[in-house]
C-alpha atoms as a PDB file:
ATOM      1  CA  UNK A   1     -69.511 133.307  90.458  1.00  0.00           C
ATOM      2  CA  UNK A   2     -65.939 134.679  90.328  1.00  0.00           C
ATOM      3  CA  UNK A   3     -63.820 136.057  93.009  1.00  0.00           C
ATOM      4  CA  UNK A   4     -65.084 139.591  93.066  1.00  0.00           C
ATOM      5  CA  UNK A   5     -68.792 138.715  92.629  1.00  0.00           C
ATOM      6  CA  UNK A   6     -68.170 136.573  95.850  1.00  0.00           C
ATOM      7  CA  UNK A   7     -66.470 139.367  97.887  1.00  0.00           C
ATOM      8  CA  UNK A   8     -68.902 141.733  97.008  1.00  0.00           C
ATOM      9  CA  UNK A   9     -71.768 139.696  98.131  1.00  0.00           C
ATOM     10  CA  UNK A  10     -69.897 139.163 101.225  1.00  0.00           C
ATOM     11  CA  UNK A  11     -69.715 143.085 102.088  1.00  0.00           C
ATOM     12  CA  UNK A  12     -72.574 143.946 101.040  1.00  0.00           C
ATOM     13  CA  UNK A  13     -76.367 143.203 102.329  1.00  0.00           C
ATOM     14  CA  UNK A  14     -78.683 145.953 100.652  1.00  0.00           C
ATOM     15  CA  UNK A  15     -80.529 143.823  98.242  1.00  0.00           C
ATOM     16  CA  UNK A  16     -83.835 144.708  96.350  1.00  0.00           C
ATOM     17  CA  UNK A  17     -85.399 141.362  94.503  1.00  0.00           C
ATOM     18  CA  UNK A  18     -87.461 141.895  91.244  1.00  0.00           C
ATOM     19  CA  UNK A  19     -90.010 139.063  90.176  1.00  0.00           C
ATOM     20  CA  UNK A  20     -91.906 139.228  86.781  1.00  0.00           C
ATOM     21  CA  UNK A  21     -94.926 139.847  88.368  1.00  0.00           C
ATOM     22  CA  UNK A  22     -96.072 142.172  90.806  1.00  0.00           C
ATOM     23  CA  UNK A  23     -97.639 139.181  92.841  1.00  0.00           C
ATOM     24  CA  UNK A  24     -94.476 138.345  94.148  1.00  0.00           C
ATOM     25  CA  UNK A  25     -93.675 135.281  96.281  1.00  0.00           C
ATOM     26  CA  UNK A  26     -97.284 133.757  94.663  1.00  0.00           C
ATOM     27  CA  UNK A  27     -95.542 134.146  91.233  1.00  0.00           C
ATOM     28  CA  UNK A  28     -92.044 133.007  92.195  1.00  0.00           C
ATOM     29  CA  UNK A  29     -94.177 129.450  93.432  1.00  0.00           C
ATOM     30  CA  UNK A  30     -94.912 129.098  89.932  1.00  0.00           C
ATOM     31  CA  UNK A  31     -91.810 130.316  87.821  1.00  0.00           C
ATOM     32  CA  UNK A  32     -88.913 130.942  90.005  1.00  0.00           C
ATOM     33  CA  UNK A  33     -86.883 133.192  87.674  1.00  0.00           C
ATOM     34  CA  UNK A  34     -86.174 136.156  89.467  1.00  0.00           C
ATOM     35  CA  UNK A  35     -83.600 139.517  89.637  1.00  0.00           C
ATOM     36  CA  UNK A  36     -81.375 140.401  92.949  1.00  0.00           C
ATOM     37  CA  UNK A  37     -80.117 143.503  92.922  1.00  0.00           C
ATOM     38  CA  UNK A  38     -77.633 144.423  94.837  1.00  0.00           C
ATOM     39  CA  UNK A  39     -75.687 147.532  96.049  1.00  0.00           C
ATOM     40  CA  UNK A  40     -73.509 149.898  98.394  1.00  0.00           C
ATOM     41  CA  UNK A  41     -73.406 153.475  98.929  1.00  0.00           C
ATOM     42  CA  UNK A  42     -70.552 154.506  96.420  1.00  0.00           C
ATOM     43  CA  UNK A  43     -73.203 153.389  93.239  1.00  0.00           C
ATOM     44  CA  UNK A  44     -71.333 150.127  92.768  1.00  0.00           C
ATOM     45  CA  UNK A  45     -73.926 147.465  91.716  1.00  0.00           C
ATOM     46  CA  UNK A  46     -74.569 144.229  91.358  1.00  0.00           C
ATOM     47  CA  UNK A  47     -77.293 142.714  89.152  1.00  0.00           C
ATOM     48  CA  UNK A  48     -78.125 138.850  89.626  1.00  0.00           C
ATOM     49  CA  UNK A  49     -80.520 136.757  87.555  1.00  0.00           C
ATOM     50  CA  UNK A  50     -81.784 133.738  89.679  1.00  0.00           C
ATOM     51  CA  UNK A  51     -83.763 130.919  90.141  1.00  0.00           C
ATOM     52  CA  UNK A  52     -85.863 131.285  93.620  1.00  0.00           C
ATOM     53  CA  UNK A  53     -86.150 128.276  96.289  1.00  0.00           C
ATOM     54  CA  UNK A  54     -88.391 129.294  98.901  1.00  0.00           C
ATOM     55  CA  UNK A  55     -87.542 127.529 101.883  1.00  0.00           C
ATOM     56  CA  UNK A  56     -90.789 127.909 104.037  1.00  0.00           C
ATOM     57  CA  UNK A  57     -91.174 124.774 106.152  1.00  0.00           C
ATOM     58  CA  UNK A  58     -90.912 124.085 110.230  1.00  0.00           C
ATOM     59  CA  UNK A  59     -87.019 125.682 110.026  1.00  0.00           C
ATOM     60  CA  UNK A  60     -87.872 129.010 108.506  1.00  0.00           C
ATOM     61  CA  UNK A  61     -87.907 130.634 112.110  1.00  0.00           C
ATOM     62  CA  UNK A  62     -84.803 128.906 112.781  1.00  0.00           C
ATOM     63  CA  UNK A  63     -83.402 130.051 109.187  1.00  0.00           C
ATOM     64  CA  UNK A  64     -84.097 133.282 109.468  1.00  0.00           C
ATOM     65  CA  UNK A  65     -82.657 133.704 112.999  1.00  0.00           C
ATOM     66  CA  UNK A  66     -79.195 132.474 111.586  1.00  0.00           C
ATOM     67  CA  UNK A  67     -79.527 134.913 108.305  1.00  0.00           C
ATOM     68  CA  UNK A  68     -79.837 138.094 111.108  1.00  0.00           C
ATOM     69  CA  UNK A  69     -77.078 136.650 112.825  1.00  0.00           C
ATOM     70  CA  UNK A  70     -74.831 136.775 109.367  1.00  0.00           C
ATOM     71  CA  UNK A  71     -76.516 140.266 108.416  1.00  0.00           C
ATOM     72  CA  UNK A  72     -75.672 141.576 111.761  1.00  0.00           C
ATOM     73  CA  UNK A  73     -72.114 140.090 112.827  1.00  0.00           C
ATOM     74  CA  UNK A  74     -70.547 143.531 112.369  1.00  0.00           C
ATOM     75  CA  UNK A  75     -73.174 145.587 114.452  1.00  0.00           C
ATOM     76  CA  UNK A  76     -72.992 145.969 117.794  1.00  0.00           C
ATOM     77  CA  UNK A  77     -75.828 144.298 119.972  1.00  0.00           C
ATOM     78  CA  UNK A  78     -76.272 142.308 122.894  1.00  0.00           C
ATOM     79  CA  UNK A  79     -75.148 138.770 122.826  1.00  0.00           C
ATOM     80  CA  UNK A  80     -78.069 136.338 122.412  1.00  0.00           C
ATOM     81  CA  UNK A  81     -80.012 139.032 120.787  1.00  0.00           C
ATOM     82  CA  UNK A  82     -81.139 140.121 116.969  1.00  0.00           C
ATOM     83  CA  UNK A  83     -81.895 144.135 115.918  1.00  0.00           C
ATOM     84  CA  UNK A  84     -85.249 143.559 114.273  1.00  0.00           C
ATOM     85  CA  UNK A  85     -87.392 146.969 112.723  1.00  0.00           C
ATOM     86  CA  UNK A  86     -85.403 149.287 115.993  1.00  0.00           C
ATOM     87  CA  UNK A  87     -85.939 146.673 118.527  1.00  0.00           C
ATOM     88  CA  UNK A  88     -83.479 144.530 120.596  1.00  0.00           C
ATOM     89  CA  UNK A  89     -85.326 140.453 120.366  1.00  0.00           C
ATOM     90  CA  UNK A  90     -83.657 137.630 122.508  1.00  0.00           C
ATOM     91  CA  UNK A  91     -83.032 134.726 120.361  1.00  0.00           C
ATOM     92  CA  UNK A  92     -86.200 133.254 121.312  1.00  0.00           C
ATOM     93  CA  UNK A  93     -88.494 136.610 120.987  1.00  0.00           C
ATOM     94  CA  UNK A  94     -86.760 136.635 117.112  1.00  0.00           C
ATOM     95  CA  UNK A  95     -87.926 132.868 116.665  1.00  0.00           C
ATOM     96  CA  UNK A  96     -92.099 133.935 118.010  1.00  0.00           C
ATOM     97  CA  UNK A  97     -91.811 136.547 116.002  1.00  0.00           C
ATOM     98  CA  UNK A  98     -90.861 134.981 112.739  1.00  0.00           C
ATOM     99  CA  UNK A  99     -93.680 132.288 113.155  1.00  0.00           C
ATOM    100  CA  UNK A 100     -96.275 135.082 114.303  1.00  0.00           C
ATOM    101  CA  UNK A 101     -95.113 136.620 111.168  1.00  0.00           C
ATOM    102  CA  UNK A 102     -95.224 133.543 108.837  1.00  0.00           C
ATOM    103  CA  UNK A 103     -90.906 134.868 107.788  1.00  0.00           C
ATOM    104  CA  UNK A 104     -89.770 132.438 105.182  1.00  0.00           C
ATOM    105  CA  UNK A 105     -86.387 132.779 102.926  1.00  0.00           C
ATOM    106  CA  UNK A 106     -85.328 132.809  99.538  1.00  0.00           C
ATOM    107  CA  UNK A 107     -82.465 130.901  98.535  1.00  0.00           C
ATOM    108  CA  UNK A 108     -81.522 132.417  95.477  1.00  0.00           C
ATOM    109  CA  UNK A 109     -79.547 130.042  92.720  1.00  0.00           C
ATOM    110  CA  UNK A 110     -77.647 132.636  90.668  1.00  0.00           C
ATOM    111  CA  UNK A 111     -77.527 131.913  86.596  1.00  0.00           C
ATOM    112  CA  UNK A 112     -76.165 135.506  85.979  1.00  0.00           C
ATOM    113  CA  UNK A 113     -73.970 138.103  87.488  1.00  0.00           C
ATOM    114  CA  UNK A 114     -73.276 141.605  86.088  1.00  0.00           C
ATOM    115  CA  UNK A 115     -72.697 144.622  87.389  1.00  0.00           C
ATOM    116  CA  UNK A 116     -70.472 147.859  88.625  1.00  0.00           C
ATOM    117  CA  UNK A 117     -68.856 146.344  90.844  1.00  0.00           C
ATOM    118  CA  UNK A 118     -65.453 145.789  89.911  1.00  0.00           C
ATOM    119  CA  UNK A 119     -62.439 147.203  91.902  1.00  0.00           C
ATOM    120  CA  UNK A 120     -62.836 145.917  95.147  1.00  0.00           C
END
């Protein structure tokens, strides 16, 4: 990825993932190509063909507490806790709930980048 691909990523979190099939994470087990699409709210874009590791073992929990943690350095919330669907978790509520939950993460490898998203 070049430098503006990177710094976009880095600003931006709103993210829709396309799979060729509408069975989803199923699918991706099988063939792992996938689309990330990814965007702000001026209409700049970015489109990224992948290939999809889903990391779903005895970490996930602890994976997915450290992605909210990236996501949500910039918001303000309480220290030791996570925003999750208009709630305020404690670092260990966020960890139940992602097991409760079955919350696993995609790793995405990127092959492709293209986009409007230049200018930044």
């Amino acid at each position: 990825m070049n430098d503006a691909t990177k710094t976009f990523l880095e600003r931006y979190h709103s993210a829709a993932m396309v799979t060729l099939r509408s069975n989803g994470t199923r699918h991706l087990r099988r063939d792992p190509r996938s689309t990330l699409y990814v965007y702000d709210n001026e209409w700049r874009w970015l489109g990224l063909e992948c290939r999809v590791n889903i990391l779903d073992g005895a970490d996930a929990p602890q994976l997915n507490l450290r992605l909210m943690q990236v996501m949500q350095q910039a918001m303000p919330s309480q220290p030791g806790h996570i925003n999750w669907f208009g709630r305020t978790l404690s670092h260990e509520e966020l960890l139940k709930t992602m097991v409760e939950e079955q919350r696993l993460i995609y790793e995405f490898d990127v092959v492709r980048a293209y986009g409007m998203y230049g200018g930044l």
